[in-house]
C-alpha atoms as a PDB file:
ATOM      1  CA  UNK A   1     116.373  93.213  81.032  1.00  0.00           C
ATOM      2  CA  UNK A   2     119.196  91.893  84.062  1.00  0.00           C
ATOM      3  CA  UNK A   3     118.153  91.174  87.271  1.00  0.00           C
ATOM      4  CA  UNK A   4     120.993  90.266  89.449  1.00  0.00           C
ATOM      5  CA  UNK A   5     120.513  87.985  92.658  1.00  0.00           C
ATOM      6  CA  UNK A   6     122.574  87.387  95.362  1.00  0.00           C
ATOM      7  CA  UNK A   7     123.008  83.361  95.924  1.00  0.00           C
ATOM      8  CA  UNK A   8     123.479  83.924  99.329  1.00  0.00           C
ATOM      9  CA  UNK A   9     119.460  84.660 100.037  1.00  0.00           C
ATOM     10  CA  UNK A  10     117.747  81.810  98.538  1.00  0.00           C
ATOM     11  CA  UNK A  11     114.352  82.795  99.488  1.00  0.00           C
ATOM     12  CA  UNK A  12     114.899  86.317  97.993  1.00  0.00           C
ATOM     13  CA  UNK A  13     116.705  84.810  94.783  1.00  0.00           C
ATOM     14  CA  UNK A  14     113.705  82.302  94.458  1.00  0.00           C
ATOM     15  CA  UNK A  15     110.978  85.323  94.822  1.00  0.00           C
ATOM     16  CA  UNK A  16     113.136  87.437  92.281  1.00  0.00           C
ATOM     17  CA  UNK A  17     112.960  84.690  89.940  1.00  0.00           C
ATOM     18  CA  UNK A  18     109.833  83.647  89.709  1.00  0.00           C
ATOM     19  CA  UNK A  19     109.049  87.295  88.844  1.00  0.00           C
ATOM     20  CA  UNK A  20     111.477  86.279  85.733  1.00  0.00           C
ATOM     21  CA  UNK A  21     109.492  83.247  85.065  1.00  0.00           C
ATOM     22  CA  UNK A  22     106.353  84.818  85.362  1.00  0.00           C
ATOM     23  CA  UNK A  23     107.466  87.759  82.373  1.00  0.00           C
ATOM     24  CA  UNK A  24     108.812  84.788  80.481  1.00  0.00           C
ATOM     25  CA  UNK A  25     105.492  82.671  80.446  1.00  0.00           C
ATOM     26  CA  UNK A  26     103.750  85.974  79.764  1.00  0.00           C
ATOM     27  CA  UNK A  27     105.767  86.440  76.321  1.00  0.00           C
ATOM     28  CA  UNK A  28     108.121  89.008  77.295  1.00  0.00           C
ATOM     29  CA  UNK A  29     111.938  88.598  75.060  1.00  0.00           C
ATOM     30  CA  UNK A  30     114.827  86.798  76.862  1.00  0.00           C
ATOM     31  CA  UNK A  31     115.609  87.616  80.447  1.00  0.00           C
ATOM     32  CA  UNK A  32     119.274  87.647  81.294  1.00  0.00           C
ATOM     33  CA  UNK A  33     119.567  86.422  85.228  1.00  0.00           C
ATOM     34  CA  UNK A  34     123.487  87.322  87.148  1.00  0.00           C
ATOM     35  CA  UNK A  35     124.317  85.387  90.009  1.00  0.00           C
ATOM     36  CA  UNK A  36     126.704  86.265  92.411  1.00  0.00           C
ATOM     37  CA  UNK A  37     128.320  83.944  94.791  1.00  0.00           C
ATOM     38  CA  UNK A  38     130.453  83.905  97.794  1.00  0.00           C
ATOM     39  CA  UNK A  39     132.159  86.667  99.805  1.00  0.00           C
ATOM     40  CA  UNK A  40     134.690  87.125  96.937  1.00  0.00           C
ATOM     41  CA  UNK A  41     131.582  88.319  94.591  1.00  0.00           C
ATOM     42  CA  UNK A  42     132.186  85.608  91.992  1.00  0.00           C
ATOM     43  CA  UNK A  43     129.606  86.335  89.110  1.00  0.00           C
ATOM     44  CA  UNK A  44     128.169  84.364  86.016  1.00  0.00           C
ATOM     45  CA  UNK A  45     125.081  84.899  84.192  1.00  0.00           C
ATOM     46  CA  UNK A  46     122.160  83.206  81.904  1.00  0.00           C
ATOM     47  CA  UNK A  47     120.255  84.106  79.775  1.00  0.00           C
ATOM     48  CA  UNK A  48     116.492  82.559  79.735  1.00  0.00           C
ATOM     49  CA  UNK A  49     114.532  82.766  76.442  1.00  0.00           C
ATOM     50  CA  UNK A  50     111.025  81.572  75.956  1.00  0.00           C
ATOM     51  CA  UNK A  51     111.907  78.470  74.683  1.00  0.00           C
ATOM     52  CA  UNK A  52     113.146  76.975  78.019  1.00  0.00           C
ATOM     53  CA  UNK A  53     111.614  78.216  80.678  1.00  0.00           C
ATOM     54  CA  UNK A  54     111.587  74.978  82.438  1.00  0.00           C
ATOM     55  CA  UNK A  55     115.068  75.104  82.582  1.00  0.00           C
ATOM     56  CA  UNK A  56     114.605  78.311  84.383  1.00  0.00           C
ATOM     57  CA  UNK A  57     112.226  76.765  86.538  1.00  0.00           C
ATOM     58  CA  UNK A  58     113.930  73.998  87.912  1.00  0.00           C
ATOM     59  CA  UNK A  59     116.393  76.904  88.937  1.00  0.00           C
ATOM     60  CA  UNK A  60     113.819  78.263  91.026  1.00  0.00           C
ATOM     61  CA  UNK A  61     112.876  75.058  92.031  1.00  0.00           C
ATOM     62  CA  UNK A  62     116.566  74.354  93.582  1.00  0.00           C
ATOM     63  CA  UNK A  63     116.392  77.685  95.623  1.00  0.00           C
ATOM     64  CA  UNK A  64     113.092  77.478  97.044  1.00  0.00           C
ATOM     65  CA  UNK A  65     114.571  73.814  98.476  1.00  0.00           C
ATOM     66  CA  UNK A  66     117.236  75.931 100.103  1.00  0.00           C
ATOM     67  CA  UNK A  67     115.093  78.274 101.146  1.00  0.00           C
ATOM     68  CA  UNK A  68     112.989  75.512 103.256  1.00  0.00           C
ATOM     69  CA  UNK A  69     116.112  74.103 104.690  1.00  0.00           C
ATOM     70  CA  UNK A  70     117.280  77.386 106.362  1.00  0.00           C
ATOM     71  CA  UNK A  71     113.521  78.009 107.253  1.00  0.00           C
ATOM     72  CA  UNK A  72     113.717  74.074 108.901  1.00  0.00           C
ATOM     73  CA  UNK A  73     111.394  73.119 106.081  1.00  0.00           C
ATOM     74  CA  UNK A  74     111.356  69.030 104.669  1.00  0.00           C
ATOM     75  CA  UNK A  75     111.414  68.751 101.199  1.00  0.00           C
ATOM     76  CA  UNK A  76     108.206  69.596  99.412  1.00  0.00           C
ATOM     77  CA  UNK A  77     107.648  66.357  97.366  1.00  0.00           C
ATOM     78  CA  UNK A  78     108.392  62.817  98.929  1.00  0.00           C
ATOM     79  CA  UNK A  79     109.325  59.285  97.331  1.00  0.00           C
ATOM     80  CA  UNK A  80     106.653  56.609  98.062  1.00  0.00           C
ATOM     81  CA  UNK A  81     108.316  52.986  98.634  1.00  0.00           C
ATOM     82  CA  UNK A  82     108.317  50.192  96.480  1.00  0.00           C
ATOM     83  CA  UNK A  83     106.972  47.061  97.481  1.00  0.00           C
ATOM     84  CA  UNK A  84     103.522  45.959  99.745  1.00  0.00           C
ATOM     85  CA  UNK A  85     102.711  46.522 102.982  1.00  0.00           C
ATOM     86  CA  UNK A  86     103.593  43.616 105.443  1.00  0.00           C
END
């Protein structure tokens, strides 16, 4: 199966592909994923097997960020500080 997303709409790319991820976990064959890019319409594609799926994940991962930046979103995890309290 292809799915192609446009890299343009993070939040719909990171919907679209966590319908991937979800057929993927659920034991369906290899998923192959085409991105397009930029006004020019620059494409690539991947090809997510069973094996990885994490990989796939941290895909989804990277566009749901996006998607909370345009949307005026912080980041969804946070870094605690080193050291004691004073």
């Amino acid at each position: 199966m292809t799915i192609s997303i446009d890299e343009a709409d993070p939040c719909a790319a990171a919907a679209t592909l966590r319908q991937v991820y979800v057929r993927l976990v659920a034991g369906e064959g290899a998923m192959e994923v085409r991105f397009r890019a930029g006004s020019n319409g620059v494409e690539r594609s991947v090809t997510y097997h069973r094996a990885h799926p994490d990989r796939l994940l941290a895909v989804i991962r990277g566009f749901e960020e996006q998607c909370a930046q345009l949307q005026g979103r912080g980041p969804r995890r946070f870094a605690l500080g080193t050291g004691g309290m004073r």
